[in-house]
C-alpha atoms as a PDB file:
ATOM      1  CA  UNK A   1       7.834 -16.394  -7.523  1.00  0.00           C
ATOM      2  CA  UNK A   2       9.714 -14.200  -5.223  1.00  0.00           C
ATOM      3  CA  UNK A   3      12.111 -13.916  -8.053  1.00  0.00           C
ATOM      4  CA  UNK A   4       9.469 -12.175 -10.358  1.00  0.00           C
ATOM      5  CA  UNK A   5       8.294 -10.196  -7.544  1.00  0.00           C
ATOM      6  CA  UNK A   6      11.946  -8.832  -7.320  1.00  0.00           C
ATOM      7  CA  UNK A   7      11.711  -8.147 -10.874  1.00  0.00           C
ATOM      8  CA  UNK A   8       8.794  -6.203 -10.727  1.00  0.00           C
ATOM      9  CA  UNK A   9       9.613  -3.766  -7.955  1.00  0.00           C
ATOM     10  CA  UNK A  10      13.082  -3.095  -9.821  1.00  0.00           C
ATOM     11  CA  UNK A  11      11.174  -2.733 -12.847  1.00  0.00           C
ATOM     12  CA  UNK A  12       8.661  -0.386 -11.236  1.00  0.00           C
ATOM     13  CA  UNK A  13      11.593   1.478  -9.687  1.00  0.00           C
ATOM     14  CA  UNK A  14      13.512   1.879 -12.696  1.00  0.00           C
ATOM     15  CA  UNK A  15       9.998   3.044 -14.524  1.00  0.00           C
ATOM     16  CA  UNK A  16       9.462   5.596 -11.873  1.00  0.00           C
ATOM     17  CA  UNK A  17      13.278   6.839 -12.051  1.00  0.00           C
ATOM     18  CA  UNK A  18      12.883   7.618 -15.564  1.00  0.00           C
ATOM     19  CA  UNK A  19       9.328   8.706 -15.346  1.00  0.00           C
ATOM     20  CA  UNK A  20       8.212   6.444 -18.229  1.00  0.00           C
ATOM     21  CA  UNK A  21       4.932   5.304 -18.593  1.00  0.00           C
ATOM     22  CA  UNK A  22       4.371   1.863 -17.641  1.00  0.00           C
ATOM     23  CA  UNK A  23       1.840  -0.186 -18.767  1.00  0.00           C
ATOM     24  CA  UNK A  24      -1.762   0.308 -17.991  1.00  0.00           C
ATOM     25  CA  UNK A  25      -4.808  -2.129 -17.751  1.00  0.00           C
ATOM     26  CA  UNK A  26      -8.106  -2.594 -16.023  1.00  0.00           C
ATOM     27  CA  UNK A  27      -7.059  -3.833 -12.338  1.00  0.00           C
ATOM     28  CA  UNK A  28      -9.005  -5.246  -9.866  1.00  0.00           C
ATOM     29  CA  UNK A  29      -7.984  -4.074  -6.172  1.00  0.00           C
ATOM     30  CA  UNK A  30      -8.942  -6.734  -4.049  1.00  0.00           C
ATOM     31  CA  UNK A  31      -6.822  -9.357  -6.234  1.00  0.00           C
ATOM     32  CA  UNK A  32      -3.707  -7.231  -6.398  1.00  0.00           C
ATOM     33  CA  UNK A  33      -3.954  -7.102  -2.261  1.00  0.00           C
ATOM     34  CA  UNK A  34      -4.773 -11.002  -2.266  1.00  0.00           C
ATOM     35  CA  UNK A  35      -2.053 -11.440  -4.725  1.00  0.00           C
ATOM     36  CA  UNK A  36       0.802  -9.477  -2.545  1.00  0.00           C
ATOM     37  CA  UNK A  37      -0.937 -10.719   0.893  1.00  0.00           C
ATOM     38  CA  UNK A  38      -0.300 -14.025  -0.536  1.00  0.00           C
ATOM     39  CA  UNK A  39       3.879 -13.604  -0.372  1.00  0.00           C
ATOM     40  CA  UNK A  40       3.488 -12.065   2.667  1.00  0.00           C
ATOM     41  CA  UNK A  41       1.368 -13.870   4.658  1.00  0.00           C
ATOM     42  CA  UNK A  42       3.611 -17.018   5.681  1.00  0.00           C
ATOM     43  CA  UNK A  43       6.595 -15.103   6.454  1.00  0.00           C
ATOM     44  CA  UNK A  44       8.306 -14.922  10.280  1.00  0.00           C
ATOM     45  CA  UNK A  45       7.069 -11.605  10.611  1.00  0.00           C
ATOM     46  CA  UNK A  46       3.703 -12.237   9.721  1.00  0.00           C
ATOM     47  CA  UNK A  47       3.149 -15.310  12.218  1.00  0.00           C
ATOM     48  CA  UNK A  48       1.588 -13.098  15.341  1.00  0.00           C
ATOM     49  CA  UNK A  49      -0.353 -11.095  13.222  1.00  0.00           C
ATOM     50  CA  UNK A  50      -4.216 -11.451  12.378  1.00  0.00           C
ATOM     51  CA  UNK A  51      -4.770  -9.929   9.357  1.00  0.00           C
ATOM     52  CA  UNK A  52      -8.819  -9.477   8.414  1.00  0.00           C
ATOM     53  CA  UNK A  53      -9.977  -8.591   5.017  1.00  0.00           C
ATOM     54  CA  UNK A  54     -12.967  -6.723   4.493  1.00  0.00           C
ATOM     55  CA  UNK A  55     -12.944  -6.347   0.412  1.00  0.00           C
ATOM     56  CA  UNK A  56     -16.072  -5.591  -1.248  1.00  0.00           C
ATOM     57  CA  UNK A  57     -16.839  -7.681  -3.814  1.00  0.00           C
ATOM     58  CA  UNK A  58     -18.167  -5.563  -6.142  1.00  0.00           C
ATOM     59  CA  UNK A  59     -15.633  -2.965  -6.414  1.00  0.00           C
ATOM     60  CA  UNK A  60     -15.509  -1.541  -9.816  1.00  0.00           C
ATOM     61  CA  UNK A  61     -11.884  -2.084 -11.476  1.00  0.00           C
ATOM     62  CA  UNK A  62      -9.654   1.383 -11.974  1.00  0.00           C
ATOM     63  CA  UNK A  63      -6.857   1.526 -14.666  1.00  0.00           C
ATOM     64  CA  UNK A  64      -3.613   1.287 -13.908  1.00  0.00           C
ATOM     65  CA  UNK A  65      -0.105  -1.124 -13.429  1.00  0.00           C
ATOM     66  CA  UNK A  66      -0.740  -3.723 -11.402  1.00  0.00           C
ATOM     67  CA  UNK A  67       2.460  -4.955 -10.223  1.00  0.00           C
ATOM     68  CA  UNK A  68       3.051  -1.457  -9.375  1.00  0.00           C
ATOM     69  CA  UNK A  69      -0.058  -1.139  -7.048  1.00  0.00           C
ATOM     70  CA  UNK A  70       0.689  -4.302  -5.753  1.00  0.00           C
ATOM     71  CA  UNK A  71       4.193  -2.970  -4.809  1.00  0.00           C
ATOM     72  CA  UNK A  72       2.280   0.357  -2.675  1.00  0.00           C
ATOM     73  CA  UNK A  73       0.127  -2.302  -0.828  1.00  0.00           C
ATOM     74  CA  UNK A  74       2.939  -5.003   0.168  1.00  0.00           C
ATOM     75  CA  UNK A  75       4.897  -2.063   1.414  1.00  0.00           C
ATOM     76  CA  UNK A  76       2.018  -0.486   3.520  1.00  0.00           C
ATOM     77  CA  UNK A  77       1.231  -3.582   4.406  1.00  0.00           C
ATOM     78  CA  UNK A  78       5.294  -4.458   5.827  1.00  0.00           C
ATOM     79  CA  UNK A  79       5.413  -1.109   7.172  1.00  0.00           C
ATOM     80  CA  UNK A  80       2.658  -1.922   9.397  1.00  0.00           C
ATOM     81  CA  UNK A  81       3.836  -5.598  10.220  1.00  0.00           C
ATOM     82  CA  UNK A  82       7.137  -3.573  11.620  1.00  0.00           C
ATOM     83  CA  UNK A  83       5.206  -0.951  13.061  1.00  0.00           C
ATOM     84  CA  UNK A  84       2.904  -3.780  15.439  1.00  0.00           C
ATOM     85  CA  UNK A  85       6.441  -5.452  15.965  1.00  0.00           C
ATOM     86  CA  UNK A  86       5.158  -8.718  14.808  1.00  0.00           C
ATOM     87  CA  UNK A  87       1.741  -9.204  17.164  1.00  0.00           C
ATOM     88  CA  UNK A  88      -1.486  -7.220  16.733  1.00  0.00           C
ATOM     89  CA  UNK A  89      -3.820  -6.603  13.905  1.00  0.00           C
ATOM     90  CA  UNK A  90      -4.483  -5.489  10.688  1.00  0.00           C
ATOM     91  CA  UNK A  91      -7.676  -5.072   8.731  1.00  0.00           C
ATOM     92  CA  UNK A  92      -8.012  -3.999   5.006  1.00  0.00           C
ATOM     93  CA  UNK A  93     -10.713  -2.275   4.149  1.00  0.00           C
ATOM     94  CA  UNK A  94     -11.709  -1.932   0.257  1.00  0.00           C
ATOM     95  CA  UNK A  95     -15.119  -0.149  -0.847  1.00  0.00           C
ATOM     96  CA  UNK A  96     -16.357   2.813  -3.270  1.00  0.00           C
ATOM     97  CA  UNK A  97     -17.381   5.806  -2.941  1.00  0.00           C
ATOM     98  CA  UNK A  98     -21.096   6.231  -2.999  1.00  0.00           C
ATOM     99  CA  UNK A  99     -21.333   7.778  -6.270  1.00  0.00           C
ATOM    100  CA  UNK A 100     -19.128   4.752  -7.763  1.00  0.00           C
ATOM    101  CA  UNK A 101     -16.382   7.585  -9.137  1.00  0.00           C
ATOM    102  CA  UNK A 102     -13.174   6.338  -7.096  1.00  0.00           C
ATOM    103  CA  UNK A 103     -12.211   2.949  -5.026  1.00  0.00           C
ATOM    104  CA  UNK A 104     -10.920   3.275  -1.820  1.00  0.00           C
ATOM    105  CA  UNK A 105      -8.196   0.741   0.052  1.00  0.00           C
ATOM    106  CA  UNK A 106      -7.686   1.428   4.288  1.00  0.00           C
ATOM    107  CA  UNK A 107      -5.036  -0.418   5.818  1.00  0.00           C
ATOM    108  CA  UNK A 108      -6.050  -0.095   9.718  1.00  0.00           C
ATOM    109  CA  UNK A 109      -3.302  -1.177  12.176  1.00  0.00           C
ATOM    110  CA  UNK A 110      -2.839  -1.665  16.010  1.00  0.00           C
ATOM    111  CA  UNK A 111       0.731  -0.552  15.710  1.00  0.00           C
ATOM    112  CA  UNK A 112       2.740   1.728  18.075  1.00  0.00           C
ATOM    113  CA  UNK A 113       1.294   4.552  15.660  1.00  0.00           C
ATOM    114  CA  UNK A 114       3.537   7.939  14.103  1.00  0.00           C
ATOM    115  CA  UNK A 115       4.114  10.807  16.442  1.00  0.00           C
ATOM    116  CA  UNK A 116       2.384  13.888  15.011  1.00  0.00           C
ATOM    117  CA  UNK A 117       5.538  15.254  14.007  1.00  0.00           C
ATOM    118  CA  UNK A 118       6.364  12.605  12.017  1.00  0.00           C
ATOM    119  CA  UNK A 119       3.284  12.731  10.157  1.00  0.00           C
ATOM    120  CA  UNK A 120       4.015  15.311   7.861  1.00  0.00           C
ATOM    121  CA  UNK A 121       7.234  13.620   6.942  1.00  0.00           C
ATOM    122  CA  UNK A 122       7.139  10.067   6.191  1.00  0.00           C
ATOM    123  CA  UNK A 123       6.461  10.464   2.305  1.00  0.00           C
ATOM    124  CA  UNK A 124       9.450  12.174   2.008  1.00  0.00           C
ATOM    125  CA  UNK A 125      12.255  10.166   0.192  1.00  0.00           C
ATOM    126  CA  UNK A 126      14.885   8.812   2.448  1.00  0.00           C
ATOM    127  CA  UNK A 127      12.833   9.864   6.033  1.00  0.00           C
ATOM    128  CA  UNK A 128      13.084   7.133   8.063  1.00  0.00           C
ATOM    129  CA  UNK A 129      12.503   6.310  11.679  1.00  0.00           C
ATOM    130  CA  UNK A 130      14.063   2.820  11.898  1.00  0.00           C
ATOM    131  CA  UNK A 131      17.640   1.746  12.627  1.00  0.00           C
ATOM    132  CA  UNK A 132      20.855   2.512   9.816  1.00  0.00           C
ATOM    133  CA  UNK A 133      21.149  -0.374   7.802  1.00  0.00           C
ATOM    134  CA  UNK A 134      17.077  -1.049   8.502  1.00  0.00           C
ATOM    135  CA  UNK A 135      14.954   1.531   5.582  1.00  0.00           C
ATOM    136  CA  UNK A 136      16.209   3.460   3.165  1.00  0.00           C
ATOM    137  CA  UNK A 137      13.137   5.699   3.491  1.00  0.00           C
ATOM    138  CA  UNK A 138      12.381   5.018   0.258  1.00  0.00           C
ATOM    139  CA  UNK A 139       9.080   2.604   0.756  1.00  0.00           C
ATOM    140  CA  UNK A 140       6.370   5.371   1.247  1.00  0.00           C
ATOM    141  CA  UNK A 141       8.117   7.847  -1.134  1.00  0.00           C
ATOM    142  CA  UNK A 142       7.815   5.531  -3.805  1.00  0.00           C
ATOM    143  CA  UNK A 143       4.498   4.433  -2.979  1.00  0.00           C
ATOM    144  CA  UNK A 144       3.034   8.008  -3.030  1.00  0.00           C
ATOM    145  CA  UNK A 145       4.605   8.627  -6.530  1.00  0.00           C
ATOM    146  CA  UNK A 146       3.382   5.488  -7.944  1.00  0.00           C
ATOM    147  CA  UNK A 147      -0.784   6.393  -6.629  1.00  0.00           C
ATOM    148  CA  UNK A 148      -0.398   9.917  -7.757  1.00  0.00           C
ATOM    149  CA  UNK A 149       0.883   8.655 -11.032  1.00  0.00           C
ATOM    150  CA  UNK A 150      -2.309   6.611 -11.462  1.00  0.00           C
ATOM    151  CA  UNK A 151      -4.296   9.724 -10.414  1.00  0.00           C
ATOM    152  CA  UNK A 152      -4.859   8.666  -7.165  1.00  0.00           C
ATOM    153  CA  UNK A 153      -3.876  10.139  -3.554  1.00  0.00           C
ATOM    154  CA  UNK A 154      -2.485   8.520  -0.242  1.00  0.00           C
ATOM    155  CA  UNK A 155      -2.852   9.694   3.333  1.00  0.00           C
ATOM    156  CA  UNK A 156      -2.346   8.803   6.885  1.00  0.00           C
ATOM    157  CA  UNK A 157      -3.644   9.130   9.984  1.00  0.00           C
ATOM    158  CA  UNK A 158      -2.537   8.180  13.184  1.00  0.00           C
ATOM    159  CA  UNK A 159      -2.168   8.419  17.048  1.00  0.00           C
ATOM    160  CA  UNK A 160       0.628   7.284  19.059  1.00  0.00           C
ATOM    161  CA  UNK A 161      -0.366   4.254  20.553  1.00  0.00           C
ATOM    162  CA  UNK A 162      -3.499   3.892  18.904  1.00  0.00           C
ATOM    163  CA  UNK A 163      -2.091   2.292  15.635  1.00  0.00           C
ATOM    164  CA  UNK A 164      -2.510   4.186  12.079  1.00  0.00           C
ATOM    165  CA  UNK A 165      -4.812   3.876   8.835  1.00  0.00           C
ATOM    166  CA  UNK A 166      -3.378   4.422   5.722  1.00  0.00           C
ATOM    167  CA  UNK A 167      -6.167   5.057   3.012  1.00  0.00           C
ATOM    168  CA  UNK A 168      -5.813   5.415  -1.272  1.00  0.00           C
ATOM    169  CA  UNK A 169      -8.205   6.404  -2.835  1.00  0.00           C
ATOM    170  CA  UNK A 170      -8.126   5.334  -7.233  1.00  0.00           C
ATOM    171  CA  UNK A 171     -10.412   6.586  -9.705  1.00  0.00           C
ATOM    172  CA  UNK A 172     -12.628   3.944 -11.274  1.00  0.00           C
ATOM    173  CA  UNK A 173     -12.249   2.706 -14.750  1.00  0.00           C
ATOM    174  CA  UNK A 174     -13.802   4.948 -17.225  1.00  0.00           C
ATOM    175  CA  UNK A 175     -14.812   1.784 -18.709  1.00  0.00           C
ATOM    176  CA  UNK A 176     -16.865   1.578 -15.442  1.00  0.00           C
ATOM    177  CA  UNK A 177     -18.976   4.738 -15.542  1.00  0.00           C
END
């Protein structure tokens, strides 16, 4: 399994690299989170960490690649795992907007949080804040280019000390409409 995953993300890379379209389908959010929480959940770095999901269950599908949205959320989803240093919380969040038009994914952390000047930076390729030999700053810069290729857009916010929330919002389906 973790062997396919691999596959994926290198596939997904490679895909964005060349800016080729990948394969699109009708996705449902809260399984592609499940699906990448699953891998996640029962490793070391995940052991102190109480993860709640609030994921609506009738969240209208949007169109996309799934193994590439899975790829944004597992790395979000890392990043904050790193950024609570292995103890504190997480809660994702999924729900639409009220006129049913775009889906909406919060990842909500307890972490140390990004100083403000920071903030502006850390979708940048190759910014990062951790040790050489730790990021390539690549994680976030990737995952921005894969939401705004499905139409989408990512943002943070955040207070030092107070933890961050990551939010994406996706269109909905057309199919859905």
């Amino acid at each position: 399994q973790e062997a396919g995953r691999c596959k994926e993300i290198v596939k997904s890379l490679l895909e964005f690299a060349r800016q080729t379209e990948p394969k699109r389908e009708s996705i449902d959010i809260n399984r592609a989170i499940t699906d990448g929480l699953f891998f996640l959940e029962n490793q070391a770095l995940f052991h102190n960490i109480r993860i709640t999901k609030r994921l609506d269950p009738s969240l209208p599908t949007v169109t996309g690649n799934a193994g590439q949205l899975k790829q944004v959320f597992t790395n979000i989803i890392i990043n904050t795992a790193e950024a609570i240093h292995g103890s504190g919380e997480l809660t994702i969040t999924t729900f639409s907007s009220p006129n049913q038009t775009s889906v909406f994914v919060e990842f909500i952390d307890t972490g140390e949080g990004i100083p403000e000047e920071n903030l502006s930076r850390i979708f940048d390729p190759f910014f990062t804040t951790k040790d050489v030999g730790k990021g390539t700053g690549l994680g976030l810069a990737t995952s921005y280019g894969i939401v705004e290729s499905h139409d989408g857009k990512i943002g943070v916010k955040s207070k030092v000390g107070e933890g961050s929330t990551f939010t994406i919002e996706l269109p909905v389906n057309a199919e859905n409409k």
